[in-house]
N, C-alpha and C. Protein backbone atom coordinates (compact mmCIF):
# COMPACT_ATOMS: atom_id res chain seq x y z
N UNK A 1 18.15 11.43 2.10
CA UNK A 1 17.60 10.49 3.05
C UNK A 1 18.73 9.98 3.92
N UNK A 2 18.52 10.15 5.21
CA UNK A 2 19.25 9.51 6.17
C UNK A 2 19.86 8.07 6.66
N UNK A 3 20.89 7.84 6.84
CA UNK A 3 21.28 6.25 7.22
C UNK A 3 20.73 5.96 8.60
N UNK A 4 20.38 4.82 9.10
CA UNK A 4 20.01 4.59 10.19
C UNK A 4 19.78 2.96 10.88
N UNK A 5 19.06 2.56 11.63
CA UNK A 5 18.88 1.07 12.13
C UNK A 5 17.58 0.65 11.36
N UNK A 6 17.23 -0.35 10.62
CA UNK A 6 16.42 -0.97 10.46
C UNK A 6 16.17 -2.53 11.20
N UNK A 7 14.96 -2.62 11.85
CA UNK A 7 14.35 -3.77 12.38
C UNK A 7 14.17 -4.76 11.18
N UNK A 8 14.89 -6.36 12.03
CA UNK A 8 14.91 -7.18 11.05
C UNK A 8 14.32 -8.44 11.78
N UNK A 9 13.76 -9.36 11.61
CA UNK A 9 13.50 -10.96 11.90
C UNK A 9 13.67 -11.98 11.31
N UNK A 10 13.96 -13.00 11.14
CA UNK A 10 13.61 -14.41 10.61
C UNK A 10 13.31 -15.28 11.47
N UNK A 11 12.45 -16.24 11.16
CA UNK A 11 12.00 -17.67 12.07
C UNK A 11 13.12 -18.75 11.15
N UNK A 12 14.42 -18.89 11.88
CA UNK A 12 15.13 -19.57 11.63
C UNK A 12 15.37 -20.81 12.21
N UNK A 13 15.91 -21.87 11.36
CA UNK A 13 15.77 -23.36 11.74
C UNK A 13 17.39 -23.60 11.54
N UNK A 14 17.59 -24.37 12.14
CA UNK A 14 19.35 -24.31 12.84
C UNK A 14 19.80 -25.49 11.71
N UNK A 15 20.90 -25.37 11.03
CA UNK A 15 21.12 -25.90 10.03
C UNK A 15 21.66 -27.71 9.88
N UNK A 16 21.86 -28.42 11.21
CA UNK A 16 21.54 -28.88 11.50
C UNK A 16 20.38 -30.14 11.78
N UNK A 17 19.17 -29.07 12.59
CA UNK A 17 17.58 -29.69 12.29
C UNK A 17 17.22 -29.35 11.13
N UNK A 18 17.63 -28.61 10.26
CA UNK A 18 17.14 -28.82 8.58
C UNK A 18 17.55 -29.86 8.07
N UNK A 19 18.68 -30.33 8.21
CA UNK A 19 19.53 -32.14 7.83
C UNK A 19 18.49 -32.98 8.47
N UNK A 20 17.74 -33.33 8.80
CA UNK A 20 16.76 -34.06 9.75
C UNK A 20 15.99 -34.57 8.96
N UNK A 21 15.29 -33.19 7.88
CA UNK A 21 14.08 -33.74 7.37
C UNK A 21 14.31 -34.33 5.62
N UNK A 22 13.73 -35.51 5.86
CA UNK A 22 14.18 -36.20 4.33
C UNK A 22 15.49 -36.50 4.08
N UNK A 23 15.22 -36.05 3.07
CA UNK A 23 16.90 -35.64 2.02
C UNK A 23 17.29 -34.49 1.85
N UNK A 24 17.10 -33.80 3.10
CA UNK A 24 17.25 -32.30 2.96
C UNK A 24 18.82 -32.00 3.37
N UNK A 25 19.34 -33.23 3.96
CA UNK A 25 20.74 -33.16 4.75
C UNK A 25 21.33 -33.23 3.34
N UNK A 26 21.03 -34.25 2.13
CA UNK A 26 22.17 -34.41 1.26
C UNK A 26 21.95 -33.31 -0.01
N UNK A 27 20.50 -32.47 -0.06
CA UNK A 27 20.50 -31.59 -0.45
C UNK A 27 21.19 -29.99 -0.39
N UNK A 28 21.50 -29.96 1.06
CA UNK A 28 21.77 -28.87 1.93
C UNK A 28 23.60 -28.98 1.33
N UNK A 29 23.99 -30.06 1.34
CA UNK A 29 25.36 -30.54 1.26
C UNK A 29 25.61 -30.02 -0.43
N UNK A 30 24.67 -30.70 -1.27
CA UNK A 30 24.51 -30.22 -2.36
C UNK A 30 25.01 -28.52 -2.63
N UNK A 31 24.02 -27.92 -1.89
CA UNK A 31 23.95 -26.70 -2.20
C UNK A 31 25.26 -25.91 -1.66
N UNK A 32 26.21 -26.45 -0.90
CA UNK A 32 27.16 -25.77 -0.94
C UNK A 32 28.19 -26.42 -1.34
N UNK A 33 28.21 -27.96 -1.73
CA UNK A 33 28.78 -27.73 -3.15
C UNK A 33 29.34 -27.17 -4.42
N UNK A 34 27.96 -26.85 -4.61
CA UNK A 34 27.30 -25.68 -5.53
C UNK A 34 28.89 -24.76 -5.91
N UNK A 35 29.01 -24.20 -4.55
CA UNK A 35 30.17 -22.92 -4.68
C UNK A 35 31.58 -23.49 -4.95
N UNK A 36 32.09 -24.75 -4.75
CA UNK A 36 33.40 -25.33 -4.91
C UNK A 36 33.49 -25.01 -6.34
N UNK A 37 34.75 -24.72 -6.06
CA UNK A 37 35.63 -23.86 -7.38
C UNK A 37 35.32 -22.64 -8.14
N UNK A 38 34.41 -22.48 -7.54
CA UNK A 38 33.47 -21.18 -8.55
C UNK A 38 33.67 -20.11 -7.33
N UNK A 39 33.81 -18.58 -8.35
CA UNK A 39 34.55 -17.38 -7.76
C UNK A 39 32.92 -16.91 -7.01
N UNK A 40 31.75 -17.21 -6.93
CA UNK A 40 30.70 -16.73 -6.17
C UNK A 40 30.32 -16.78 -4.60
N UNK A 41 30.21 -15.59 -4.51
CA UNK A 41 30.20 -14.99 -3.02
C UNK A 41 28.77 -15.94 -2.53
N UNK A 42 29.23 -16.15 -1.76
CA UNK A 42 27.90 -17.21 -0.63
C UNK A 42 26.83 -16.08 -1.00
N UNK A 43 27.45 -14.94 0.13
CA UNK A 43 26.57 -14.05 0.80
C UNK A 43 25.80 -12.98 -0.62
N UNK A 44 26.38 -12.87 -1.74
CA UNK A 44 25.75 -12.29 -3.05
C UNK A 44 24.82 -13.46 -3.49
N UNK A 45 24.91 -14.74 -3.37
CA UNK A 45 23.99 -15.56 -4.20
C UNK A 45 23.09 -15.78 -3.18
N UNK A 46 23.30 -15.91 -1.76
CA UNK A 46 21.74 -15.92 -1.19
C UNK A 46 20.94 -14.46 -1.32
N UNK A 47 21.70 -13.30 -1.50
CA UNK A 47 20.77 -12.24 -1.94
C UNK A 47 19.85 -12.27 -3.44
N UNK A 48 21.17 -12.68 -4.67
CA UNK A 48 20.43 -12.98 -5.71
C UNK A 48 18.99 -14.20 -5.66
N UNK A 49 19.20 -15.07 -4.78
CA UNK A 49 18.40 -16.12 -4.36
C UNK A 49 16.83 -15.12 -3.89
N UNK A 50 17.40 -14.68 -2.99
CA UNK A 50 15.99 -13.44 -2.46
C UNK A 50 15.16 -12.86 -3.50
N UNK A 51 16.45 -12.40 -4.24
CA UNK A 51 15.69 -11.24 -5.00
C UNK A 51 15.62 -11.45 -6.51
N UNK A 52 16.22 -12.90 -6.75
CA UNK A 52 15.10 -13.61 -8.30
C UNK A 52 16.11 -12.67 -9.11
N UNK A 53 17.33 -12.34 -8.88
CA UNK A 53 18.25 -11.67 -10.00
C UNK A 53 19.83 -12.19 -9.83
N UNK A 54 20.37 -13.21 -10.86
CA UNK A 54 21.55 -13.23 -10.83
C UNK A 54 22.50 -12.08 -10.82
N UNK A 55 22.34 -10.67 -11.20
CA UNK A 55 23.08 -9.59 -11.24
C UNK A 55 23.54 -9.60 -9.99
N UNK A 56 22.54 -9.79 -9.20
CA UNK A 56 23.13 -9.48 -7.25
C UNK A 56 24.22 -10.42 -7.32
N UNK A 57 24.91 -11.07 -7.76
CA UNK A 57 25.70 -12.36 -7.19
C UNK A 57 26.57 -12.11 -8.20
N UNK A 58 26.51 -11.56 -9.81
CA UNK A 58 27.57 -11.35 -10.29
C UNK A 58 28.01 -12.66 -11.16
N UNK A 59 26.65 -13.64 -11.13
CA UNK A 59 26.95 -15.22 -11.78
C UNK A 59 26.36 -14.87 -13.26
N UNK A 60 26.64 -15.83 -13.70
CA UNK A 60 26.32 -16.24 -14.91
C UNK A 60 24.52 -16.59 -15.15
N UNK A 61 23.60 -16.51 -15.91
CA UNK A 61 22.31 -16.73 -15.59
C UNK A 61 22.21 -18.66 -15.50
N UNK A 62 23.15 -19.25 -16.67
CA UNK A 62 23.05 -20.74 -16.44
C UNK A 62 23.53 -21.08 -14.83
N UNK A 63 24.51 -20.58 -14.15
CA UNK A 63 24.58 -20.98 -12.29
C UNK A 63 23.62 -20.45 -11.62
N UNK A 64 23.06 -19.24 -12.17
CA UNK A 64 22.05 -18.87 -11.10
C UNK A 64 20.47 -19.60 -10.90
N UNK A 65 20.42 -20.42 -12.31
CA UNK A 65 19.74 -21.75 -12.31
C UNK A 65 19.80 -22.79 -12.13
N UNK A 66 21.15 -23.14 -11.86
CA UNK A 66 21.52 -24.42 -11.29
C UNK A 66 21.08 -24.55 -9.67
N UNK A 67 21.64 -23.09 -9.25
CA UNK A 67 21.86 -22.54 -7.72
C UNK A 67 20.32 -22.68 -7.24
N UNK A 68 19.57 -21.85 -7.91
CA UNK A 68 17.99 -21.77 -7.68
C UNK A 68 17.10 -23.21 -7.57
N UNK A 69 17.67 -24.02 -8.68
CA UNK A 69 17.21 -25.38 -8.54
C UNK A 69 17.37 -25.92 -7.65
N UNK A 70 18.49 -26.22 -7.09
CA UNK A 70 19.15 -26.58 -5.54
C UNK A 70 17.77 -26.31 -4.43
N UNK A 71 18.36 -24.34 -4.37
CA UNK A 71 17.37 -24.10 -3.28
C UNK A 71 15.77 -25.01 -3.34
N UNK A 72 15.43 -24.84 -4.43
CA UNK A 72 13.83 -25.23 -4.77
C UNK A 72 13.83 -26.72 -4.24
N UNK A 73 14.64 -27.54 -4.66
CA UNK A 73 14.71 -28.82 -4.09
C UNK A 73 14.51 -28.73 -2.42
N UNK A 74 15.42 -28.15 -2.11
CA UNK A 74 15.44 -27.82 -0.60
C UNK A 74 13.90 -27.70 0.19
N UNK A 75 13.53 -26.49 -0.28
CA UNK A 75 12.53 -26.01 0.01
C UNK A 75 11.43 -27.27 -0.34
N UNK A 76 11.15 -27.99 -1.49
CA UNK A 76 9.99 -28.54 -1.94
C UNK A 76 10.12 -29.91 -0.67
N UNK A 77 11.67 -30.36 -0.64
CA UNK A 77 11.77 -31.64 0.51
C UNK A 77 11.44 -31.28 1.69
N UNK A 78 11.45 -30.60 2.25
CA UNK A 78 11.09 -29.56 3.05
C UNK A 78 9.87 -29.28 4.18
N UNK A 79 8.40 -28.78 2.64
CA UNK A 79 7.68 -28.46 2.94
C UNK A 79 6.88 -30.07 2.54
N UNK A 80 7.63 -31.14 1.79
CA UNK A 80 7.00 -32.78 1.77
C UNK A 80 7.05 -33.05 3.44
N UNK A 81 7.85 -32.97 3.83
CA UNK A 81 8.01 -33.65 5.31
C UNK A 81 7.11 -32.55 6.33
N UNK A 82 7.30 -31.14 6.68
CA UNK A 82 6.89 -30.52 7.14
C UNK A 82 5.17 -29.46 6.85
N UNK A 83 5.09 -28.99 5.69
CA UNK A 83 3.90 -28.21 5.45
C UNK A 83 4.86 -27.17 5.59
N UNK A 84 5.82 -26.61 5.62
CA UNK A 84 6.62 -25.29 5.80
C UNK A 84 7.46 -24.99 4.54
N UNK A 85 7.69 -24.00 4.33
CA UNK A 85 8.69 -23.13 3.46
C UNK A 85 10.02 -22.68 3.59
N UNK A 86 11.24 -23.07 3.19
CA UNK A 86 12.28 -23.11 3.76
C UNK A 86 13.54 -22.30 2.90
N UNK A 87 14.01 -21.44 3.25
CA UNK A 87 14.66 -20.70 2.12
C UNK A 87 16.37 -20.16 2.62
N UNK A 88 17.65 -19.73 1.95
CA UNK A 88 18.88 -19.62 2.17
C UNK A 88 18.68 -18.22 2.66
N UNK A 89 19.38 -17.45 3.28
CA UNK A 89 19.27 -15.90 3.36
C UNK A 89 20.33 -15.86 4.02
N UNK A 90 20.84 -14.91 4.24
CA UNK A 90 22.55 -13.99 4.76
C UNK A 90 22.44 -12.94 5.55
N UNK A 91 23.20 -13.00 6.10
CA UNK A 91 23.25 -11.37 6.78
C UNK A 91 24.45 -11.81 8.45
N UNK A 92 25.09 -10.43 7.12
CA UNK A 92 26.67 -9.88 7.74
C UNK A 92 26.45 -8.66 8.98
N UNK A 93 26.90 -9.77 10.36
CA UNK A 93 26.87 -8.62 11.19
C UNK A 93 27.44 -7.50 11.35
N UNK A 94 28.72 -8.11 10.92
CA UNK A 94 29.58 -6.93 10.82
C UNK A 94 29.24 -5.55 9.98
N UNK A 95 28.84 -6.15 9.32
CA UNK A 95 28.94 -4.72 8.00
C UNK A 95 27.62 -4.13 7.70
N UNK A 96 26.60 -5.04 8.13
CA UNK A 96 24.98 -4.65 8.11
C UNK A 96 24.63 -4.81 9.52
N UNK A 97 25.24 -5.00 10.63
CA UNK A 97 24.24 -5.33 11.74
C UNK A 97 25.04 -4.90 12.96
N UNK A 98 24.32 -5.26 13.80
CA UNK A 98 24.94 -5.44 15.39
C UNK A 98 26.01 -6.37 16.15
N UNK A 99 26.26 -5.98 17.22
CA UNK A 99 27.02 -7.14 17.68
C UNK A 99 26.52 -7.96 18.39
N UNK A 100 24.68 -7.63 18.68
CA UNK A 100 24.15 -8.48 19.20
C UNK A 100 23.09 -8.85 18.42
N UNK A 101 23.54 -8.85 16.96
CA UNK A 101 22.07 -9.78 16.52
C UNK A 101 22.27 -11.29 16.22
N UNK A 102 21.41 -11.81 16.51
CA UNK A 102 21.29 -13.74 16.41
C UNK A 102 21.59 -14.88 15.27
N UNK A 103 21.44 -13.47 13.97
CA UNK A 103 22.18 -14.37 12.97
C UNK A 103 23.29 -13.83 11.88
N UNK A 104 24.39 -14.51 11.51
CA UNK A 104 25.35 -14.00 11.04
C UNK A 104 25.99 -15.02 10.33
N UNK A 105 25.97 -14.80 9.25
CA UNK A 105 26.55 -15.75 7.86
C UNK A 105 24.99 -15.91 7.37
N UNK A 106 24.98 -17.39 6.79
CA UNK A 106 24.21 -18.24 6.60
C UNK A 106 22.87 -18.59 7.62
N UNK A 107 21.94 -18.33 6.82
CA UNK A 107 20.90 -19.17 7.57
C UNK A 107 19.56 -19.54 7.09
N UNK A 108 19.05 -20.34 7.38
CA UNK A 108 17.73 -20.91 6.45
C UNK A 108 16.92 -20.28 7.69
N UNK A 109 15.73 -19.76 6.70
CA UNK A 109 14.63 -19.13 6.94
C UNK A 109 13.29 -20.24 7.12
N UNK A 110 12.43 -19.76 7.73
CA UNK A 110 11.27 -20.87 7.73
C UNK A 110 9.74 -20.23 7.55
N UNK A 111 9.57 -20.08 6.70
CA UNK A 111 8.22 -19.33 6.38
C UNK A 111 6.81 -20.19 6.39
N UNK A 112 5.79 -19.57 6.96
CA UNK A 112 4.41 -19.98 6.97
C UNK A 112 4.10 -21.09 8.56
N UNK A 113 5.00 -20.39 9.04
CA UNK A 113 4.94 -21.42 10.47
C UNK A 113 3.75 -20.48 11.34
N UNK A 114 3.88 -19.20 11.15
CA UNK A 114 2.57 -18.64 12.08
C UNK A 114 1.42 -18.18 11.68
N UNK A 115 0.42 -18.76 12.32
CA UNK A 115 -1.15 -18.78 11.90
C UNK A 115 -1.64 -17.94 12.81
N UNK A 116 -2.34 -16.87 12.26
CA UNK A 116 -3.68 -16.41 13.60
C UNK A 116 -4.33 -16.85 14.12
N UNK A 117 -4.58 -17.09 15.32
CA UNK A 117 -5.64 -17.63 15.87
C UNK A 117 -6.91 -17.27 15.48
N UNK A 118 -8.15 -17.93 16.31
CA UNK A 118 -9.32 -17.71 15.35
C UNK A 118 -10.00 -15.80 16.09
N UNK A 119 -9.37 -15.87 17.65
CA UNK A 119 -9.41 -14.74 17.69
C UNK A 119 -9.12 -13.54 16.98
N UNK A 120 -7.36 -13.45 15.90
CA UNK A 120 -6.71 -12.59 15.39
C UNK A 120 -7.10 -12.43 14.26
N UNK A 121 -8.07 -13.76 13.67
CA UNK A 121 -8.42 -13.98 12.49
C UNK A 121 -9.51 -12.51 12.27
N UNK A 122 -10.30 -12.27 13.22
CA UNK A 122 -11.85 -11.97 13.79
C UNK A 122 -11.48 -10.46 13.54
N UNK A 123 -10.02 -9.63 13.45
CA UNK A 123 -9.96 -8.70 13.81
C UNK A 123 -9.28 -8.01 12.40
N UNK A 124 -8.84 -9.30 11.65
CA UNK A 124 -8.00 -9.25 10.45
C UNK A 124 -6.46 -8.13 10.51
N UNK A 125 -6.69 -6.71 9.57
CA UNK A 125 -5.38 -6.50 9.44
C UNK A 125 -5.34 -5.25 10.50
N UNK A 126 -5.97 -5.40 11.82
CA UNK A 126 -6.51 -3.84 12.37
C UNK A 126 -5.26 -3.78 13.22
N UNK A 127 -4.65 -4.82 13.30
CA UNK A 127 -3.84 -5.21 13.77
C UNK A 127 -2.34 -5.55 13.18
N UNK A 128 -0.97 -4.94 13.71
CA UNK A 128 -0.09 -4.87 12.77
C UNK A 128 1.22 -5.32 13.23
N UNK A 129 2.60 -6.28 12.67
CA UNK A 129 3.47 -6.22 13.87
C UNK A 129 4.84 -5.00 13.47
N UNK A 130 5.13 -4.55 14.09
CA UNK A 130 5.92 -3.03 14.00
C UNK A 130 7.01 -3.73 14.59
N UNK A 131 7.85 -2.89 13.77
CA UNK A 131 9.13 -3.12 14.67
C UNK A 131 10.07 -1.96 14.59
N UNK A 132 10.90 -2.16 15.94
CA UNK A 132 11.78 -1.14 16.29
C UNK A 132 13.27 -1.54 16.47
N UNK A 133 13.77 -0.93 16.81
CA UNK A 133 15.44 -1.09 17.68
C UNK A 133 15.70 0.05 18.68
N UNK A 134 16.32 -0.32 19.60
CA UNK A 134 16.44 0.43 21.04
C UNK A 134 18.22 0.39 20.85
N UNK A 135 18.67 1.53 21.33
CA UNK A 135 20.17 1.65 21.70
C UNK A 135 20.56 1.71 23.05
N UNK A 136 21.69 1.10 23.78
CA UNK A 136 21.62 0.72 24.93
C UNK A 136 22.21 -0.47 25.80
């Protein structure tokens, strides 16, 4: 199987206006905390974070529950103030991406922000969103 470009998105919230809502600023602070003194890669524990496996990150299973708790706090203060879903995720331009894609390091994700209209609703899944990449 071949290497190639994969199409990527997030509805990201600038880390910043995530400090806004609640106690999400002294949570957020919390969570990178978290990493002082400890040999764990940011960018391995927001993957392990993704993918519900301390192995990705190379931690211990007691930090990868400490770490997870964090996020969950995050997320639960979050979706109290907002109705939204709010989560850590990574991605290295350099080494996974472009030189023109929009996010690089760190960034909180924002899930459940888009609703179908009652039109899109009417048509359900006949309808799909695809994605590509263009070189150029």
């Amino acid at each position: 199987m071949g290497m190639g470009y994969g199409a990527n998105f997030a509805d990201v919230i600038e880390e910043e206006e995530l400090k806004k809502f609640g106690k999400c600023g002294e949570l957020v602070d919390k969570f990178y905390n978290f990493f002082e003194g400890k040999d764990i890669d940011l960018r391995s524990a927001c993957y392990a974070l993704t993918y519900g496996d301390a192995d990705e990150a190379d931690m211990e299973e007691k930090e990868f529950i400490e770490l997870q708790k964090i996020a969950n706090a995050i997320d639960k203060e979050f979706d109290k103030n907002t109705g939204l879903n709010v989560a850590p995720d990574y991605h290295d331009a350099n080494d996974d991406g472009d030189r023109y894609d929009e996010v690089d390091g760190l960034y909180w994700t924002v899930s459940g922000i888009w609703e179908k209209t009652p039109a899109g609703k009417k048509i359900g899944e006949k309808v799909q969103r695809k994605f590509f990449v263009t070189f150029g």
